[in-house]
Protein backbone atom coordinates (compact mmCIF):
# COMPACT_ATOMS: atom_id res chain seq x y z
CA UNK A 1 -60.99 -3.07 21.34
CA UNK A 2 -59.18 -2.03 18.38
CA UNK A 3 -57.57 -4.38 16.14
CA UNK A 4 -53.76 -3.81 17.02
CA UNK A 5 -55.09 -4.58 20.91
CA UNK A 6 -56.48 -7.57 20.46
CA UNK A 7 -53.34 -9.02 18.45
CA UNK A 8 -51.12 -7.15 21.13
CA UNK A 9 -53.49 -9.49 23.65
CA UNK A 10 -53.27 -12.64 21.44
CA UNK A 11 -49.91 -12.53 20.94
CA UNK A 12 -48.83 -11.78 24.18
CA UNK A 13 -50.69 -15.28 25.59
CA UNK A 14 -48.96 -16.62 22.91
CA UNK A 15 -45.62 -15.38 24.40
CA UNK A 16 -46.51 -16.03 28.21
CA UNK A 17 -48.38 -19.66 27.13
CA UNK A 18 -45.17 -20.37 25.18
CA UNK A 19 -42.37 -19.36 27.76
CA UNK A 20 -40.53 -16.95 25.20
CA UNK A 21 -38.69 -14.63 26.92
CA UNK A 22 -37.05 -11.11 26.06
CA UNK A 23 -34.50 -11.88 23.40
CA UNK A 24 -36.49 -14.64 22.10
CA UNK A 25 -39.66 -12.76 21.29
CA UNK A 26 -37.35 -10.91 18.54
CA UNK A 27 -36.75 -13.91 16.90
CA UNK A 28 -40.28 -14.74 16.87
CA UNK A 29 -41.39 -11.24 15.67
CA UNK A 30 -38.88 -11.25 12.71
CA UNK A 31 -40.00 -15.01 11.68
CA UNK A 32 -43.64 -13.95 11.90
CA UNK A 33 -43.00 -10.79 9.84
CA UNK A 34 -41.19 -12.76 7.25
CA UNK A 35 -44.17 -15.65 6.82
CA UNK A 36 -46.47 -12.60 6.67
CA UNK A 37 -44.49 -10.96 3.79
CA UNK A 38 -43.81 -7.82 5.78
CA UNK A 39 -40.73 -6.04 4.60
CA UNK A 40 -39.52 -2.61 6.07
CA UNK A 41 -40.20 0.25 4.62
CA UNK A 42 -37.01 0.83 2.06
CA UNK A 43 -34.12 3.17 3.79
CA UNK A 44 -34.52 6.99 3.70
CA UNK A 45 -31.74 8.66 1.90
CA UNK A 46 -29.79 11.98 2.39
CA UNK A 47 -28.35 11.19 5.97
CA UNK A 48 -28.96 12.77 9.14
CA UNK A 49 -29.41 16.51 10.68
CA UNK A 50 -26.56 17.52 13.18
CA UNK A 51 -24.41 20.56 14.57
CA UNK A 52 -21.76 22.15 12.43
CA UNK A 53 -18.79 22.86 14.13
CA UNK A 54 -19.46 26.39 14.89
CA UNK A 55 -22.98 26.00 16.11
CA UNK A 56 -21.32 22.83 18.80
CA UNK A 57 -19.19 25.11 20.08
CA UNK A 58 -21.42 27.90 20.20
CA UNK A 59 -23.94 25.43 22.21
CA UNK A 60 -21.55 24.25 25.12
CA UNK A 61 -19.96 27.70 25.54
CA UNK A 62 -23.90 28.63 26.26
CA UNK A 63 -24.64 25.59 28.16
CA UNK A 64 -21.57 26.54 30.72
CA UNK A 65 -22.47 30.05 30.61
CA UNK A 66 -25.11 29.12 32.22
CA UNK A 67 -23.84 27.53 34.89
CA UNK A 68 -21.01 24.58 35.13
CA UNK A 69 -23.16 21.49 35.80
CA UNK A 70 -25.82 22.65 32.62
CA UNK A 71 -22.80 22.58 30.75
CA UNK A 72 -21.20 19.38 31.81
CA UNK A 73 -24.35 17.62 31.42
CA UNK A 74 -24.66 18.60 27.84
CA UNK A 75 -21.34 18.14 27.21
CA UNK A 76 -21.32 14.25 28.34
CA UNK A 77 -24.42 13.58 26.28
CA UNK A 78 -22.61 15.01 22.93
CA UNK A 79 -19.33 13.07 23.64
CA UNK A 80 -20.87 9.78 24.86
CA UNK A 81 -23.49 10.10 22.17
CA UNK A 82 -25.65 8.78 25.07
CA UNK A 83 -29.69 8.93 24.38
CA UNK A 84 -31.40 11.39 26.87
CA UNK A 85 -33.19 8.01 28.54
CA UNK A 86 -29.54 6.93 29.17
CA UNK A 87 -28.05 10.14 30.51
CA UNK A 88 -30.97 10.36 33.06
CA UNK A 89 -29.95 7.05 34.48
CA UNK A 90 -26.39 7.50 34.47
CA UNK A 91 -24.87 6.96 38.26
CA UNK A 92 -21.54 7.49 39.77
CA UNK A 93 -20.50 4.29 40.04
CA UNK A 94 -20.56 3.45 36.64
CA UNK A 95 -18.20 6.05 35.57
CA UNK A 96 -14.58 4.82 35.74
CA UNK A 97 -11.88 7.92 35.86
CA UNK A 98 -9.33 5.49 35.79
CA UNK A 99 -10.17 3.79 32.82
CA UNK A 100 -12.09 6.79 31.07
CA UNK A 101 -14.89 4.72 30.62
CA UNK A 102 -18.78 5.37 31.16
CA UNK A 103 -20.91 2.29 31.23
CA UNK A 104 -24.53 2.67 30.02
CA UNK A 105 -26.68 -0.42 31.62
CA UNK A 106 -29.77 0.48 30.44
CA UNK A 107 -29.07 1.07 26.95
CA UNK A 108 -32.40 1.08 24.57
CA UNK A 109 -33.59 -2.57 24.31
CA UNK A 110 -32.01 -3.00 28.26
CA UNK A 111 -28.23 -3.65 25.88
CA UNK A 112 -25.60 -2.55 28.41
CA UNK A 113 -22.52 -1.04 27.05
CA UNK A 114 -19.71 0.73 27.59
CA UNK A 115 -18.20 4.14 26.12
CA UNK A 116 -14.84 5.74 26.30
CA UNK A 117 -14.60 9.52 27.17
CA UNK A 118 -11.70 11.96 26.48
CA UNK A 119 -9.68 12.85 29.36
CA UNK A 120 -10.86 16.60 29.53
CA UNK A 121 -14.37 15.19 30.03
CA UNK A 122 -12.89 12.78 32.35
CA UNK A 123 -10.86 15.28 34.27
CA UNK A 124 -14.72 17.39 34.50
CA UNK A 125 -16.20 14.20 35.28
CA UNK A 126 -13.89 14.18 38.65
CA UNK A 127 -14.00 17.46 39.63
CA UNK A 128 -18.10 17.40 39.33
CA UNK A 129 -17.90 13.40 41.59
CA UNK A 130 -15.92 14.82 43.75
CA UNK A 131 -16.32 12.34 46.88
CA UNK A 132 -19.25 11.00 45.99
CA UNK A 133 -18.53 7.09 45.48
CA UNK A 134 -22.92 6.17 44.31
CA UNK A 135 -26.20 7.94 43.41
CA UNK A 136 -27.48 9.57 40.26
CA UNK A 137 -24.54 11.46 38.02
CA UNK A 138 -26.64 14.19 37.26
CA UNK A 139 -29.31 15.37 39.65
CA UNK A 140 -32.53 17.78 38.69
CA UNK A 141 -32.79 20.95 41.20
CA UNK A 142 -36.22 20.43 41.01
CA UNK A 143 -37.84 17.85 44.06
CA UNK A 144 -40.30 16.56 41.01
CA UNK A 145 -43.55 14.83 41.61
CA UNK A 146 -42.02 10.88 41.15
CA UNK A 147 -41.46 8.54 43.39
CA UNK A 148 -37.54 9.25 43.65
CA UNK A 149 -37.11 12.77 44.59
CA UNK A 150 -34.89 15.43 42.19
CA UNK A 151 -34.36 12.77 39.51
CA UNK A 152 -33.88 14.43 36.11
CA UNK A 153 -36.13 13.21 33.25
CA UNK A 154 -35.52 13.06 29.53
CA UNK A 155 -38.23 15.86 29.29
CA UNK A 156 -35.72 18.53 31.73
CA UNK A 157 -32.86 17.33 29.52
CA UNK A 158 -34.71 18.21 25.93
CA UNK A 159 -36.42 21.54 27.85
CA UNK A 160 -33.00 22.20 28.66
CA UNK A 161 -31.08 21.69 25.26
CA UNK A 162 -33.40 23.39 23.72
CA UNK A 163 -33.05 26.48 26.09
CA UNK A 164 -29.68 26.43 25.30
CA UNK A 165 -29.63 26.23 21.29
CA UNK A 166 -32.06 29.29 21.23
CA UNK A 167 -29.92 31.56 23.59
CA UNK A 168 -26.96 29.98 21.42
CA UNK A 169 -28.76 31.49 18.48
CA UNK A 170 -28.84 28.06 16.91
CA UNK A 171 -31.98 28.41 14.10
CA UNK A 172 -31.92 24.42 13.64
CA UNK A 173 -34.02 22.35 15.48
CA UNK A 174 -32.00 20.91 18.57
CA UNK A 175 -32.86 18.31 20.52
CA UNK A 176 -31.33 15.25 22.48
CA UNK A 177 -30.90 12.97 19.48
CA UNK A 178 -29.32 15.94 17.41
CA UNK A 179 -26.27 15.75 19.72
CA UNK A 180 -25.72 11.93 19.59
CA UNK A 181 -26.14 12.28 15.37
CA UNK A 182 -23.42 15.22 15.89
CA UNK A 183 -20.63 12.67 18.02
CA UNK A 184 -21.30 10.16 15.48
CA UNK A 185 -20.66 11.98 12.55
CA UNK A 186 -17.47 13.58 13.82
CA UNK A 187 -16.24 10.14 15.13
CA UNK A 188 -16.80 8.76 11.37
CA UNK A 189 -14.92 11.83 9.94
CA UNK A 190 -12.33 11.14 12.10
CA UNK A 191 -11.73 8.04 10.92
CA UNK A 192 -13.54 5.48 13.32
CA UNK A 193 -14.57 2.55 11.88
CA UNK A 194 -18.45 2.24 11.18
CA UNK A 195 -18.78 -1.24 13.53
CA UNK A 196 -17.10 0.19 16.39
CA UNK A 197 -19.34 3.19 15.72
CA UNK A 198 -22.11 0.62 15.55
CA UNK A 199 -20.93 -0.33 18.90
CA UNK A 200 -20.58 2.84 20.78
CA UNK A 201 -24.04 4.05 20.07
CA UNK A 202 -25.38 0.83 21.07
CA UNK A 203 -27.11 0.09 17.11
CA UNK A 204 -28.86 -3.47 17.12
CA UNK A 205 -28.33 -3.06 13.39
CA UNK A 206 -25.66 -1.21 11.32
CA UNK A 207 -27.91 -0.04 8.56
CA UNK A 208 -28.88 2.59 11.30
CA UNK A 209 -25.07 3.64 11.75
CA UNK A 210 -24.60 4.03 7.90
CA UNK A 211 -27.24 6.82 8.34
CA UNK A 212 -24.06 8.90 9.54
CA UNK A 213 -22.01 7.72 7.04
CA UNK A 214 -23.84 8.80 4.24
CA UNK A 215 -23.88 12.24 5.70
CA UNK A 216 -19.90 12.11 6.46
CA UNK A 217 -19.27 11.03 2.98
CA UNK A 218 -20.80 14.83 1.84
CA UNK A 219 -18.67 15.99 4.73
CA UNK A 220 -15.40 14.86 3.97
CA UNK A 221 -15.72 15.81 0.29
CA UNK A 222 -15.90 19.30 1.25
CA UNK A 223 -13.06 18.81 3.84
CA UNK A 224 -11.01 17.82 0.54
CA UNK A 225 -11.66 20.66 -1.95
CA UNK A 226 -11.26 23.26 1.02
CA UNK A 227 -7.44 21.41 1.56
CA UNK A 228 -6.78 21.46 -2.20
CA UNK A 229 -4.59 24.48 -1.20
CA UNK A 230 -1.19 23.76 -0.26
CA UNK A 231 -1.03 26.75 2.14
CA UNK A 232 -4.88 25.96 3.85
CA UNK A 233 -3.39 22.71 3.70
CA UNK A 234 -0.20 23.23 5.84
CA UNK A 235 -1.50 26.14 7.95
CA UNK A 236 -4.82 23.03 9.19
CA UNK A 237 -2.12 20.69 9.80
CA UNK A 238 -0.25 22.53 11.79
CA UNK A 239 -3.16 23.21 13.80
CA UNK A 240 -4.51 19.83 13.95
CA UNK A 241 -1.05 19.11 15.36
CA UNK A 242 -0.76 21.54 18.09
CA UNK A 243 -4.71 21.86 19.03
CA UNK A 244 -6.46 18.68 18.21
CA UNK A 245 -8.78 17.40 15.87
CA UNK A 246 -11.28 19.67 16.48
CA UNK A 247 -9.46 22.63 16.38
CA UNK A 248 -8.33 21.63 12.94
CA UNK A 249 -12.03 21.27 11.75
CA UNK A 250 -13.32 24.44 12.60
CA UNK A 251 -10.05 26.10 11.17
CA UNK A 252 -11.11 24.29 8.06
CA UNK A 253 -14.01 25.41 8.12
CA UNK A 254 -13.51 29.01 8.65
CA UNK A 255 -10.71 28.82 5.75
CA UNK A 256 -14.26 27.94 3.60
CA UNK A 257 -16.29 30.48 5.10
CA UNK A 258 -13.70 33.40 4.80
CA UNK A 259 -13.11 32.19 1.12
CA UNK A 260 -16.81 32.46 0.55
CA UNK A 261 -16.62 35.81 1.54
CA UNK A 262 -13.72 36.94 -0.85
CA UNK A 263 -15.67 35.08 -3.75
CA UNK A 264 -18.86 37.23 -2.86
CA UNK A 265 -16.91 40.45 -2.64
CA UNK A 266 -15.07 39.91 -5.77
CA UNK A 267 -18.41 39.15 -7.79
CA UNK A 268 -20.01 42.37 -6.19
């Protein structure tokens, strides 16, 4: 037996002997660490990977060329920012259309919360329920070898997203947890504050959420020199206005990219 075994062992007749449950054995943990003088590891810097703008739109555009319910699937685990373990055991009758709500009761650590959704997702969301009133949201076509039949597993969901970043052309590495870093980083350039971010991905602590907020920070500051321009300016306000906020971010960031291009040419 291996040394981490036979604390796991010792410590976990500690835990039954002692009646700690759950929640409690947290507190216990963190006391334990902290009369052992163990300290975390200090916080990695430079933020987190995610989509750009183009590259989102160029995923779920391949995700529903595939077929509609590939590319409502991925498209509810980018806007809830759901994990992949969540998404699996999403059912019908935790989605409220009414409300625009999608409660997650098995969030990591067992947390139950809940998330809004836009009403185009919402409006999907019905069309794909249809009658249905209970069972699994999202269903594999595949019978599977588990004890529920055509469940879909975290696995299918990464095989999948992956599938469809590569025929995207996407050169990144995508996966699950790419897509929730890529809602949470747009929701903090948007303006949402970083504790009801904390919130909506379900973070125990918010020193994970200001992960994304060290990589929005670089983010907006290039959102403010490409506005500098009066006329960029006007023309992404406008647009913003009459399309939404994400309309107005990839027009900003085309202004950028066609700029680029002039810059190049005129140095040729």
């Amino acid at each position: 037996m291996t040394a981490i075994a036979r604390a796991a062992a010792s410590i976990s007749a500690i835990l039954v002997r002692e009646g700690v449950d759950y929640a409690q054995s947290k507190a216990v943990f963190k006391a334990a660490r902290a009369r052992a003088g163990l300290h975390a590891s200090p916080e990695r810097r430079g933020g987190v990977d995610r989509l750009t703008v183009e590259e989102e739109l160029r995923f779920l555009d391949q995700a529903y060329s595939r077929d509609g319910k590939t590319g409502l699937m991925l498209q509810t685990l980018l806007e809830t920012g759901a994990r992949a373990s969540e998404l699996v055991q999403l059912r019908v009758e935790e989605v409220s259309l009414a409300e625009r709500v999608v409660t997650i009761r098995h969030g990591k650590g067992g947390k139950r919360r809940e998330v809004p959704i836009r009403r185009d997702l919402a409006q999907l969301l019905r069309l794909h329920i249809g009658t249905r009133r209970a069972g699994p949201l999202f269903v594999s076509r595949q019978q599977g070898s588990g004890p529920l039949p055509y469940t879909l597993t975290r696995q299918r969901v990464g095989q999948v997203v992956r599938a469809v970043a590569t025929s995207a052309g996407i050169s990144k590495r995508v996966y699950p947890h790419l897509l929730r870093h890529t809602v949470a980083t747009r929701l903090l350039a948007l303006g949402m504050d970083i504790t009801d971010l904390q919130r909506f991905l379900g973070h125990e602590s918010i020193t994970t959420t200001r992960h994304y907020a060290e990589t929005t920070a670089a983010t907006l500051q290039r959102r403010f020199d490409q506005l500098t321009d009066p006329a960029a300016h006007t023309l992404v306000t406008s647009i913003q206005q009459q399309r939404g906020d994400d309309a107005a971010l990839l027009a900003a960031d085309l202004l950028a990219r066609r700029r680029a291009e002039q810059v190049s040419t005129a140095g040729a």
